[in-house]
N, C-alpha and C. Protein backbone atom coordinates (compact mmCIF):
# COMPACT_ATOMS: atom_id res chain seq x y z
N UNK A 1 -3.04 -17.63 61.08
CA UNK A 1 -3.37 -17.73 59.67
C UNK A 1 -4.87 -18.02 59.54
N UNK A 2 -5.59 -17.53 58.44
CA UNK A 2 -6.57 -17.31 58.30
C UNK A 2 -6.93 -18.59 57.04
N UNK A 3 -7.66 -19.46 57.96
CA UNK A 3 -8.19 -20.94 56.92
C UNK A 3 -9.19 -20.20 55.82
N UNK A 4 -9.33 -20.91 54.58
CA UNK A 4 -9.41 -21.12 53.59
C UNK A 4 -11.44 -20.74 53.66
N UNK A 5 -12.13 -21.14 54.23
CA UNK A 5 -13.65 -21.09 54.65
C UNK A 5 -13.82 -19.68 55.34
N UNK A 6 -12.88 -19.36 56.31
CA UNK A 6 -13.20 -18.02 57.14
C UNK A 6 -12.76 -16.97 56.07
N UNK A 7 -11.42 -17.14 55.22
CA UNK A 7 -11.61 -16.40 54.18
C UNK A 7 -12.72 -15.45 53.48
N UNK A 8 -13.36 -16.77 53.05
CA UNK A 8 -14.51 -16.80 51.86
C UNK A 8 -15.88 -16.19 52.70
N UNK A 9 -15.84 -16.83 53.99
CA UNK A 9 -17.31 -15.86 55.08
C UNK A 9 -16.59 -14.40 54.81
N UNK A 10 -15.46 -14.28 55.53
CA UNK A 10 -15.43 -12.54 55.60
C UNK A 10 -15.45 -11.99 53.98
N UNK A 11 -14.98 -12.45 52.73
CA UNK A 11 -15.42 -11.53 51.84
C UNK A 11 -16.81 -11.51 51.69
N UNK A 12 -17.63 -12.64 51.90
CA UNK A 12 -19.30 -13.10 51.44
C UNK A 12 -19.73 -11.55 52.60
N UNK A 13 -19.76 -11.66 53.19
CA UNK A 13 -19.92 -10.50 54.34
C UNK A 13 -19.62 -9.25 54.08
N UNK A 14 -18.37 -8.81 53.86
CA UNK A 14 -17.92 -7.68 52.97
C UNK A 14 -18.59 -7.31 51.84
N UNK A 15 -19.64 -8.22 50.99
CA UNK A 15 -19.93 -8.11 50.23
C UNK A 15 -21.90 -7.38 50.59
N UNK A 16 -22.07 -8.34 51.31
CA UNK A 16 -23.71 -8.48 51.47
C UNK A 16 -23.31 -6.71 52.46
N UNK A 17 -22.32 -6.21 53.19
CA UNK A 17 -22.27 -4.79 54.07
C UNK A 17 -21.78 -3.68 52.80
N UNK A 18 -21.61 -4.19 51.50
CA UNK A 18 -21.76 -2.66 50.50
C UNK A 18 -23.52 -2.54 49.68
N UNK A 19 -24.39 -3.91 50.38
CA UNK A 19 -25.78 -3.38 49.88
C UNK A 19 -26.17 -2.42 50.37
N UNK A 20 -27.10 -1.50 50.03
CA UNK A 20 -28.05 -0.52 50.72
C UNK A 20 -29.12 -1.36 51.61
N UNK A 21 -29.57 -0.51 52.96
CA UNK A 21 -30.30 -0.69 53.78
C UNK A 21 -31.61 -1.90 52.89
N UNK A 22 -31.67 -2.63 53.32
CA UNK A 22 -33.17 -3.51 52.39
C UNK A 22 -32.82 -4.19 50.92
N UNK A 23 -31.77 -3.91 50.72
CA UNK A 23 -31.22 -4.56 49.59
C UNK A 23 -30.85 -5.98 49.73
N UNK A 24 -31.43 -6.85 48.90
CA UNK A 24 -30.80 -8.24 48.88
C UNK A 24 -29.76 -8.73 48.30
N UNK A 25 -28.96 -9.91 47.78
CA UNK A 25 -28.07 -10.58 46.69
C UNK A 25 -28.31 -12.13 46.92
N UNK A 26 -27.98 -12.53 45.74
CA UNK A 26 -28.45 -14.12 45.90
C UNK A 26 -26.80 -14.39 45.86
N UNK A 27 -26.64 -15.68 46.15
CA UNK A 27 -25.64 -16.37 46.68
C UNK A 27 -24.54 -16.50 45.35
N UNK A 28 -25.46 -16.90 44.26
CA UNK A 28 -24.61 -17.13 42.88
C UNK A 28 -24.15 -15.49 42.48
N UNK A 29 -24.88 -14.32 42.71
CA UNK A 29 -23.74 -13.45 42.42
C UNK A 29 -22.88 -13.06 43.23
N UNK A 30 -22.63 -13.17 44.57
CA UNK A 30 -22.16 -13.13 45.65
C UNK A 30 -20.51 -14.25 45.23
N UNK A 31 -20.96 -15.26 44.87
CA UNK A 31 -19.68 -16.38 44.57
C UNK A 31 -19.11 -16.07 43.97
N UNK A 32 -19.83 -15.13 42.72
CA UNK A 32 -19.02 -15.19 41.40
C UNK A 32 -18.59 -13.90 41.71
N UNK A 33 -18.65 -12.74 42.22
CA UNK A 33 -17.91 -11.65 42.71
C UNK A 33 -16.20 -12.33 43.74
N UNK A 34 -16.43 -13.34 44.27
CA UNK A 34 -15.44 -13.11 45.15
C UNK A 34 -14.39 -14.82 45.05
N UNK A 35 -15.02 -15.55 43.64
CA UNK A 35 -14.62 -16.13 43.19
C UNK A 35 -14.34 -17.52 44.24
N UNK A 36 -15.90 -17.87 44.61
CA UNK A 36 -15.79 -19.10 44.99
C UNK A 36 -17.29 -20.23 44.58
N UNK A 37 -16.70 -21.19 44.87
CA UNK A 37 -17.81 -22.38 44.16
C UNK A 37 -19.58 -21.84 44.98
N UNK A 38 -20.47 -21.67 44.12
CA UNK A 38 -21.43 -21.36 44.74
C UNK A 38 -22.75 -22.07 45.62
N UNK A 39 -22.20 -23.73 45.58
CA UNK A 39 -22.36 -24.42 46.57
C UNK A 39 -22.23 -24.71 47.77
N UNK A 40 -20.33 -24.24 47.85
CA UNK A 40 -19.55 -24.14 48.89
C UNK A 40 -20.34 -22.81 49.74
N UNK A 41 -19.97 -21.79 49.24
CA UNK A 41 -20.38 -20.84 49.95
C UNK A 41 -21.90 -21.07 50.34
N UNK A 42 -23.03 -21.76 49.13
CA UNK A 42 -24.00 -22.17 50.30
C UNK A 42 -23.92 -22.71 51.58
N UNK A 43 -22.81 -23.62 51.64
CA UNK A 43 -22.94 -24.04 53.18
C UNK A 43 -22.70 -22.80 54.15
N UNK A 44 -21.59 -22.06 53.47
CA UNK A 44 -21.28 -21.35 54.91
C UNK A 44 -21.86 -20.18 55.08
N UNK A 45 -23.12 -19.90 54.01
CA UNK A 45 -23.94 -19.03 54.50
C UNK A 45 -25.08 -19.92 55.42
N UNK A 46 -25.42 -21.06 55.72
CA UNK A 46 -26.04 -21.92 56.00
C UNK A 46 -26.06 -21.94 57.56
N UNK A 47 -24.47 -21.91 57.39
CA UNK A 47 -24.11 -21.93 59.17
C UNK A 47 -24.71 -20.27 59.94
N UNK A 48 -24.42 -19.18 58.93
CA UNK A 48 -24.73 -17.82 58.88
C UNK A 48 -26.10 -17.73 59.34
N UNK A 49 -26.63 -17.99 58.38
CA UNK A 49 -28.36 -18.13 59.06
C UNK A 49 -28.63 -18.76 60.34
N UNK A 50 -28.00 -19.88 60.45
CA UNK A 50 -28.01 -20.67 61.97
C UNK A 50 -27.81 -19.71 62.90
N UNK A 51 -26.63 -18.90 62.89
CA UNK A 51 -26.40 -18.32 64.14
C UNK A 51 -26.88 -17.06 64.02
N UNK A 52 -27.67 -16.66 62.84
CA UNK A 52 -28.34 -15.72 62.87
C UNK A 52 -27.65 -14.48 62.43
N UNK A 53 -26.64 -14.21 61.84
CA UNK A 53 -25.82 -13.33 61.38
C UNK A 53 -26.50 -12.85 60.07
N UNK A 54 -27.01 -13.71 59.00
CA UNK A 54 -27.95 -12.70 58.05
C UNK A 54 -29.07 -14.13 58.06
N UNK A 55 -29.55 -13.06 57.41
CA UNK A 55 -31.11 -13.77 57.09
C UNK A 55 -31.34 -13.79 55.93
N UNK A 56 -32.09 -14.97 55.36
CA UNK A 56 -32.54 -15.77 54.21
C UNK A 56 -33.31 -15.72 53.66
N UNK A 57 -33.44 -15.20 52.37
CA UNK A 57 -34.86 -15.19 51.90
C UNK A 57 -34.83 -16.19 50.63
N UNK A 58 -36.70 -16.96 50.24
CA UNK A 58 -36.69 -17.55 49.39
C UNK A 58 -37.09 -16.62 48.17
């Protein structure tokens, strides 16, 4: 079974792989597409950047 956090990474992911090549999204439309708190999902894009899976822009 698939916990509740790994959920929410694989849609956040699913989401940021239908941009075009060089295309960005910020986190708050990203949440509100896949209907999660957009804090929460800051963290676990947080961990994302850590291990280097996407990259962050200010």
């Amino acid at each position: 079974m698939i916990n509740k956090t790994s959920l929410q990474t694989i849609k956040a992911l699913v989401e940021l792989a239908k941009l075009e090549p060089g295309q960005s999204e910020g986190i708050s439309h990203i949440a509100r597409r896949i209907k999660a708190p957009q804090n929460y999902l800051a963290k676990v894009f947080q961990g994302l950047v850590s291990e280097g899976l996407v990259i962050s822009q200010t």
